[in-house]
Protein backbone atom coordinates (compact mmCIF):
# COMPACT_ATOMS: atom_id res chain seq x y z
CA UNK A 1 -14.97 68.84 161.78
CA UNK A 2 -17.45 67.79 164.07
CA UNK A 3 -20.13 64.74 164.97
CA UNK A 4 -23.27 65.34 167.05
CA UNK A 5 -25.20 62.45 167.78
CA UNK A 6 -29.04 62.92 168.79
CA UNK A 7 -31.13 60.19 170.13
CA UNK A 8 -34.78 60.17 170.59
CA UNK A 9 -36.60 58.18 173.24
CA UNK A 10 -40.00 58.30 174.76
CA UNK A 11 -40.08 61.77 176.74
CA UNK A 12 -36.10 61.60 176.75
CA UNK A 13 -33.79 62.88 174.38
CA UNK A 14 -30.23 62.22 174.60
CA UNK A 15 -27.47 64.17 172.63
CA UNK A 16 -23.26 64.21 172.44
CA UNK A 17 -20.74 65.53 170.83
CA UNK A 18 -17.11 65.16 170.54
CA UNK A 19 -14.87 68.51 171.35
CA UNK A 20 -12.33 68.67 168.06
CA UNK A 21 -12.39 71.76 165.79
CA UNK A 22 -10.23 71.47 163.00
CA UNK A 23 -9.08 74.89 161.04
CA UNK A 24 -8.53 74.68 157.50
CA UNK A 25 -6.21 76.98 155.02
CA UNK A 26 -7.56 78.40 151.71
CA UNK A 27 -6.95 75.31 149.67
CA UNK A 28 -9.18 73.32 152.47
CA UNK A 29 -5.77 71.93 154.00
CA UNK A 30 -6.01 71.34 157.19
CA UNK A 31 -3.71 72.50 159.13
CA UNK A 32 -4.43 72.88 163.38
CA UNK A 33 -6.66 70.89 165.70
CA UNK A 34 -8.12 72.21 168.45
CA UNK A 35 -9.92 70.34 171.77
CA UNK A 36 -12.33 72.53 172.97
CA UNK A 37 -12.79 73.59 176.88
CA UNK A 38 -16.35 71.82 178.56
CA UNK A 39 -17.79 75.33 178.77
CA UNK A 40 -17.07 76.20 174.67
CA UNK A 41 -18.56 72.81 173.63
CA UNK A 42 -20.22 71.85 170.56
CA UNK A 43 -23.56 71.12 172.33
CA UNK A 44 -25.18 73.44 175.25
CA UNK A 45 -28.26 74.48 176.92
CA UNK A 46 -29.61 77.43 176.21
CA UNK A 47 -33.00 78.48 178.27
CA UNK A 48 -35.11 75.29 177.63
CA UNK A 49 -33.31 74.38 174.50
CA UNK A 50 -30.38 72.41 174.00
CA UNK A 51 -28.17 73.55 171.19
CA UNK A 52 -25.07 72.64 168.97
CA UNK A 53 -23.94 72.77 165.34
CA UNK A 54 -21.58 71.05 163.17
CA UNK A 55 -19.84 73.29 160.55
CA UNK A 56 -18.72 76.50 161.01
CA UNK A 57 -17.74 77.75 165.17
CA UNK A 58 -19.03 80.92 164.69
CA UNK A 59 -22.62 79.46 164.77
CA UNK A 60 -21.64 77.54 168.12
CA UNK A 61 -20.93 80.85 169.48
CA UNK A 62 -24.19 82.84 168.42
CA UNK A 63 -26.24 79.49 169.43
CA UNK A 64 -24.66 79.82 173.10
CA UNK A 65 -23.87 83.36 173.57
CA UNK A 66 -25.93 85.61 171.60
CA UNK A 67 -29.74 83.54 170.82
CA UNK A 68 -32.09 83.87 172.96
CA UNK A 69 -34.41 81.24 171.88
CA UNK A 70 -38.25 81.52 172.44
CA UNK A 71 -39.65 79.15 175.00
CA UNK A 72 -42.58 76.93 173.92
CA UNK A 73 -45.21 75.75 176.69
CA UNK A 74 -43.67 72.44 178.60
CA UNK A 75 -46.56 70.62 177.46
CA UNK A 76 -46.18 71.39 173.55
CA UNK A 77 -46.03 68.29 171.69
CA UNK A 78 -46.58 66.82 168.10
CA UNK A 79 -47.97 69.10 165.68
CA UNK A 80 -47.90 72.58 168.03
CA UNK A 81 -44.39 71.53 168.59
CA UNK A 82 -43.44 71.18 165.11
CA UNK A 83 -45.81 74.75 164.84
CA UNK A 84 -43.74 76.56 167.22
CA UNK A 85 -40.35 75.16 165.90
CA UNK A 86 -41.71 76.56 162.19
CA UNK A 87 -43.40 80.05 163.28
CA UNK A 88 -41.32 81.06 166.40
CA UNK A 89 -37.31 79.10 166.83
CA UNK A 90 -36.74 79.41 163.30
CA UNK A 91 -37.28 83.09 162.69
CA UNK A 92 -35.46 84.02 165.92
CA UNK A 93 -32.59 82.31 164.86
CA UNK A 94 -32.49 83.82 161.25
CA UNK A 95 -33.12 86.98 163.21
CA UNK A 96 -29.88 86.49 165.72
CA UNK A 97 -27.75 84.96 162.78
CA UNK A 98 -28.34 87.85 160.19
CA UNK A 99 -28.21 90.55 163.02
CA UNK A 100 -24.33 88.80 164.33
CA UNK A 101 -23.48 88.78 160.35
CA UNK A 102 -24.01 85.00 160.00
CA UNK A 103 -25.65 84.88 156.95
CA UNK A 104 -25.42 84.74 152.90
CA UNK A 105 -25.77 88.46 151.78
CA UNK A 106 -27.99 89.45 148.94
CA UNK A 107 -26.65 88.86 145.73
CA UNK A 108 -26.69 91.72 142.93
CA UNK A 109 -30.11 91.06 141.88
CA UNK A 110 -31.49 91.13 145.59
CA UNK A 111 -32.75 88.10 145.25
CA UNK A 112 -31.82 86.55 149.06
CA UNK A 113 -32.13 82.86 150.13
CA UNK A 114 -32.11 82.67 153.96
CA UNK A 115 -29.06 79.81 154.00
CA UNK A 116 -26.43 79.79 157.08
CA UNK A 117 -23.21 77.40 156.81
CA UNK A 118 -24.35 75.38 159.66
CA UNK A 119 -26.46 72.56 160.42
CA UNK A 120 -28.17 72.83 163.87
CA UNK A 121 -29.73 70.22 166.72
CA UNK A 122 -32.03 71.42 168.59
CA UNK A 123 -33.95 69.88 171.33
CA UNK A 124 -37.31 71.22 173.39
CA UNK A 125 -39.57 69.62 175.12
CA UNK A 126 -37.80 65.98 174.94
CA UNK A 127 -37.96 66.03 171.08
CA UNK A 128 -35.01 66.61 168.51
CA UNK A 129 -35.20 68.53 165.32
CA UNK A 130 -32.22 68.81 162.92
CA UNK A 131 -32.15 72.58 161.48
CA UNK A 132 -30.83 72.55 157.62
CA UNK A 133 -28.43 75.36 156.55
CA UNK A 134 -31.56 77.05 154.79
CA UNK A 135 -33.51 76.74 157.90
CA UNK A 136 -35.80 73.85 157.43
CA UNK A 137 -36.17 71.14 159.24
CA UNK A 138 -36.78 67.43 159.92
CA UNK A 139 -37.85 65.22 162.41
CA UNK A 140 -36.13 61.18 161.71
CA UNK A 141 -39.08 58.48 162.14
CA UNK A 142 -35.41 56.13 163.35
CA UNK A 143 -35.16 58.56 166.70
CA UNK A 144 -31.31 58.66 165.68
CA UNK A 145 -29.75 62.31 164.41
CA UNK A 146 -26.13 62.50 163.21
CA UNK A 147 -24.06 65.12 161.95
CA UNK A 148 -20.75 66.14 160.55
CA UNK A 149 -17.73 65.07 159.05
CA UNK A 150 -18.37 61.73 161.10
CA UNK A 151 -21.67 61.63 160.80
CA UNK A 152 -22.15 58.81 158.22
CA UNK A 153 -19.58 56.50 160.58
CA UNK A 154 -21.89 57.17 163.69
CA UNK A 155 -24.80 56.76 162.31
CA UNK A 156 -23.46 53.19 160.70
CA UNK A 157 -22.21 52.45 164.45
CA UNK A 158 -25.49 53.18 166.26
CA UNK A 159 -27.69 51.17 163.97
CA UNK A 160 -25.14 48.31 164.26
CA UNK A 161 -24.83 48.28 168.05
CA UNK A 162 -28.68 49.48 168.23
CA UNK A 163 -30.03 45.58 167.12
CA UNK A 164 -33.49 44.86 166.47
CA UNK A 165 -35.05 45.86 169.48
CA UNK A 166 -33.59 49.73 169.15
CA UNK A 167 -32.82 52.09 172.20
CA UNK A 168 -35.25 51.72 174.55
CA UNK A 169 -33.73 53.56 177.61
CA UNK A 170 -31.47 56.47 178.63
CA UNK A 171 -28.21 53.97 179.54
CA UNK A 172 -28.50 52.36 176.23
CA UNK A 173 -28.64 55.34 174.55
CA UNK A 174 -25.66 56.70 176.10
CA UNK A 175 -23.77 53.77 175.88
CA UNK A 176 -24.20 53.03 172.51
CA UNK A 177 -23.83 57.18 171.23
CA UNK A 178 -20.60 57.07 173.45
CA UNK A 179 -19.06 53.87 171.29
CA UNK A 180 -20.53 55.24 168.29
CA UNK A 181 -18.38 58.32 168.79
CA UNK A 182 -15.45 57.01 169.92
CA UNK A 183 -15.49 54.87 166.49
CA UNK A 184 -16.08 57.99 164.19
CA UNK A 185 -13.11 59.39 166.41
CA UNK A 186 -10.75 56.70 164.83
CA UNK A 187 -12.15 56.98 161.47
CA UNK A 188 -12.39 60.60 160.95
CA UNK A 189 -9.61 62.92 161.66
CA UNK A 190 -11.87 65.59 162.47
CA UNK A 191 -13.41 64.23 165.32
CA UNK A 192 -11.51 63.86 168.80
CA UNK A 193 -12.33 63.51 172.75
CA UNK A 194 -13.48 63.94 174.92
CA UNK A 195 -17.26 63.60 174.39
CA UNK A 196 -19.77 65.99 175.78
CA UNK A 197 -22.91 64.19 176.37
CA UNK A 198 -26.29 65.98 177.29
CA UNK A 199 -29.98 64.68 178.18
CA UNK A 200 -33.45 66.65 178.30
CA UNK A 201 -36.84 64.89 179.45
CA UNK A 202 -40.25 65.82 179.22
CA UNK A 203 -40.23 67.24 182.94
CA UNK A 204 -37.86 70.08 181.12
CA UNK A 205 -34.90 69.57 182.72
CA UNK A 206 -31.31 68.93 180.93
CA UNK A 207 -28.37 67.62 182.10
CA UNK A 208 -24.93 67.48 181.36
CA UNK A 209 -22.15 65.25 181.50
């Protein structure tokens, strides 16, 4: 119900989303649409962080309202990036999701999985990392994150429009994420204006449009 494009430049990282949330009955029948309001959207900064999620709204809420993410020196790159992200982001938000009740609970023989029903972009530092429902993570040597229920059509889109010579600057990334999302808002009914877009660069400061 959701697509999140991410797209990595040099000391620039550019992320949107589109604003539909789509509520389902027991039999996975949809049956409402929603558009969300600019300040409830899917993507939002958070401290030094930008955050979003594609699956379950709940996690959207905690990511925005209730994590207070760890802050990692401005100048952390690479490896001590990729440290921090592993030692310090990931068990805080394990830590906020368990404590809000967002979490698997141990089965009978106690034997618990950290897993969530969410998959999470997160950017710091000008650099995108794509959080996995049991809390790993992964870094795309392409530069371009998508996810969601129109994440396959995005994706397909941006490397289309992208060419041979790839995104080399903020207005092509935001031109080609914004036709990439307006496509996986024709093809997938989950997915619906208007789009949220937000950009972070190495100097640590995002903005939102």
């Amino acid at each position: 119900m959701t697509t999140i494009i991410g797209i990595q430049g040099d000391g620039w990282a550019f992320l949107a989303c589109d604003s539909r949330v789509s509520s389902f009955d027991t039999t996975g029948l949809a049956y409402q649409s929603t558009t969300l309001t600019p300040g409830t959207g899917k993507l939002a900064s958070n401290g030094k962080w930008i955050l979003g999620a594609a699956g379950d709204v709940r996690a959207i809420n905690l990511l925005h309202h209730a994590f207070s993410p760890p802050t990692p020196h401005p100048g952390l790159r690479g490896r001590k990036l990729d440290q921090f992200l592993t030692t310090k982001f990931i068990p805080a938000l394990r830590d906020c999701f368990e404590e809000h009740g967002y979490a698997t609970p141990d089965n009978d023989e106690k034997q618990h999985i950290a897993e969530m029903s969410s998959t999470v972009i997160a950017a710091v530092n000008a650099t995108i990392y794509a959080v996995d429902g049991d809390y790993s993570w992964t870094t795309d040597t392409t530069g371009v994150y998508a996810l969601g229920t129109g994440a396959a059509y995005a994706l397909g889109a941006i490397h289309a429009l992208r060419g041979n010579d790839g995104i080399n600057t903020l207005r092509q990334a935001k031109s080609i994420a914004t036709k990439a999302l307006t496509i996986a808002a024709r093809l997938d009914p989950h997915t619906g204006p208007p789009i949220q877009t937000h950009t972070q660069t190495t100097d640590a400061r995002n903005d939102k449009t």
